[in-house]
C-alpha atoms as a PDB file:
ATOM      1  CA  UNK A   1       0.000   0.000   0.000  1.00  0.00           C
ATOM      2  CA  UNK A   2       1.613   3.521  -1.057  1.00  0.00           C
ATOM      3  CA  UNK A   3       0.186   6.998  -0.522  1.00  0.00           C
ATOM      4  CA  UNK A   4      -0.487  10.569  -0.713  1.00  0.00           C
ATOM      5  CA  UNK A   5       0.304  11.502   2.751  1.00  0.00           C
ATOM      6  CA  UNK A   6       3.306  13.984   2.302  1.00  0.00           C
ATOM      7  CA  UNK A   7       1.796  15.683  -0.490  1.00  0.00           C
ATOM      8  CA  UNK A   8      -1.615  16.239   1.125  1.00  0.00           C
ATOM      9  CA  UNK A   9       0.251  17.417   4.380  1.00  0.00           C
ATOM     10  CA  UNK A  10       2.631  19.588   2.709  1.00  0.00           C
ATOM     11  CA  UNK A  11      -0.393  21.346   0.538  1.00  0.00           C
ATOM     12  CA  UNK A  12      -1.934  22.322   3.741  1.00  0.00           C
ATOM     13  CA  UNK A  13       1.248  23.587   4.836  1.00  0.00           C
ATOM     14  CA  UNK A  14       1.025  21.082   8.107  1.00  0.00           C
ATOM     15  CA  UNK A  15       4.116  19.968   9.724  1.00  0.00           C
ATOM     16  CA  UNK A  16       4.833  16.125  10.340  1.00  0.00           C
ATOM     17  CA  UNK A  17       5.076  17.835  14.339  1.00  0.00           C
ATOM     18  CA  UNK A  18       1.494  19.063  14.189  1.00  0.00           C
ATOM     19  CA  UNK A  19      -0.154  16.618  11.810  1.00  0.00           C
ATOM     20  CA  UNK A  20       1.470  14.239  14.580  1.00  0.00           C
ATOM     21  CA  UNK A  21       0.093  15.857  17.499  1.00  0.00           C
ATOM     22  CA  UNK A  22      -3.336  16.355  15.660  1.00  0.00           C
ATOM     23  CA  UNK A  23      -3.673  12.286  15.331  1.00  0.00           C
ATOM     24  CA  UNK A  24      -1.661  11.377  18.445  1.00  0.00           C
ATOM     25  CA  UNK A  25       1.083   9.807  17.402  1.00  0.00           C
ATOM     26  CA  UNK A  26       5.015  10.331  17.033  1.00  0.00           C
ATOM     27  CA  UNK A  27       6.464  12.481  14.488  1.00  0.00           C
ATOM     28  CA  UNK A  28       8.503   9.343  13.365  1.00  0.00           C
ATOM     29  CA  UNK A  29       5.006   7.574  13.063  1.00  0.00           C
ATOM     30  CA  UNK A  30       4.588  10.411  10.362  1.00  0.00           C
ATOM     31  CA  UNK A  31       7.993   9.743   8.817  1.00  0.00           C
ATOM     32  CA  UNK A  32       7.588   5.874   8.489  1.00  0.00           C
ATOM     33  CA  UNK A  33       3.911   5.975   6.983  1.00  0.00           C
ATOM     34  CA  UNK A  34       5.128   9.027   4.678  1.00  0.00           C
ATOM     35  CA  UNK A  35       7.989   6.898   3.485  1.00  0.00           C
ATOM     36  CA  UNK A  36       5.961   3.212   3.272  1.00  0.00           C
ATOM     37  CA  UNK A  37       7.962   1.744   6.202  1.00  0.00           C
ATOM     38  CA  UNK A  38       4.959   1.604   8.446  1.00  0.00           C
ATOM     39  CA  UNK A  39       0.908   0.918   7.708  1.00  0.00           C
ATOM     40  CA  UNK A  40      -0.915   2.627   9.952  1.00  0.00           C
ATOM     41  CA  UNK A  41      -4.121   0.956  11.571  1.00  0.00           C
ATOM     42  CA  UNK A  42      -7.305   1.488  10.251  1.00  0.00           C
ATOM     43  CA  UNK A  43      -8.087   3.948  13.345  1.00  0.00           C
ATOM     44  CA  UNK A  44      -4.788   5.732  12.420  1.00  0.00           C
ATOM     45  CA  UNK A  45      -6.158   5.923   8.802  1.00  0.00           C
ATOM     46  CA  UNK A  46      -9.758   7.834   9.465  1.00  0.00           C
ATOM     47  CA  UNK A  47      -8.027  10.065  11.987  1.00  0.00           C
ATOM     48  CA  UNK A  48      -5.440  10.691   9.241  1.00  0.00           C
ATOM     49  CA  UNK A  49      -7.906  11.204   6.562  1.00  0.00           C
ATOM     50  CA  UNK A  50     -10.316  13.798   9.263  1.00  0.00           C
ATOM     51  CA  UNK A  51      -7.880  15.855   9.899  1.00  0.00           C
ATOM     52  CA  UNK A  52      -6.406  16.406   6.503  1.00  0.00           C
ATOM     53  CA  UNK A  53     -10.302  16.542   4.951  1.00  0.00           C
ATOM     54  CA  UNK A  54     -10.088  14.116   2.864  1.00  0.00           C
ATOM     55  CA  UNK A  55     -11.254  10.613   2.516  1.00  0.00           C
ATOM     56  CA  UNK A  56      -9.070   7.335   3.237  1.00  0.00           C
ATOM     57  CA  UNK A  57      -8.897   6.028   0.012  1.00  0.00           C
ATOM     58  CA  UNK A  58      -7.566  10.493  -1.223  1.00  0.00           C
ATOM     59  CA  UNK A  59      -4.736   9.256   1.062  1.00  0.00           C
ATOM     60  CA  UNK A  60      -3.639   5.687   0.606  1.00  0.00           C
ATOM     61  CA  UNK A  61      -3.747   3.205  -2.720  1.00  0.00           C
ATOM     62  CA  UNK A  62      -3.320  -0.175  -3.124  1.00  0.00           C
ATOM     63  CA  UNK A  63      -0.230  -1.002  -5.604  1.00  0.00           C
ATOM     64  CA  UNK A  64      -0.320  -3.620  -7.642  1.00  0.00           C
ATOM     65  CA  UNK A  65      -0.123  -6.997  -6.483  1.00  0.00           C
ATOM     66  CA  UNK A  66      -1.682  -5.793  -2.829  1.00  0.00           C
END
């Protein structure tokens, strides 16, 4: 699974610090799902997607072979 994270956060000029604090997690929790080391729960997901305004699937894709 890939996604859209960075580019959605960055566009509503949102730091990984406060998009962090917004969901409750780490700011490396941020990093990793930014950079596909880490897929966040489905919890983790809607928050995600509530804060930025956007829905889950805006945010994250399946890749081929998913």
């Amino acid at each position: 699974m890939k996604n859209f994270l960075k580019e959605i956060r960055i566009s509503k000029s949102i730091t990984q610090q406060d998009l962090a604090d917004l969901v409750q997690v780490s700011r490396q929790s941020i990093i990793s799902i930014e950079t596909n080391r880490y897929t966040p729960s489905i919890l983790l997901s809607l928050k995600l997607a509530k804060v930025l305004g956007k829905k889950v699937e805006d945010i994250f894709y399946l890749e081929r072979g998913d």
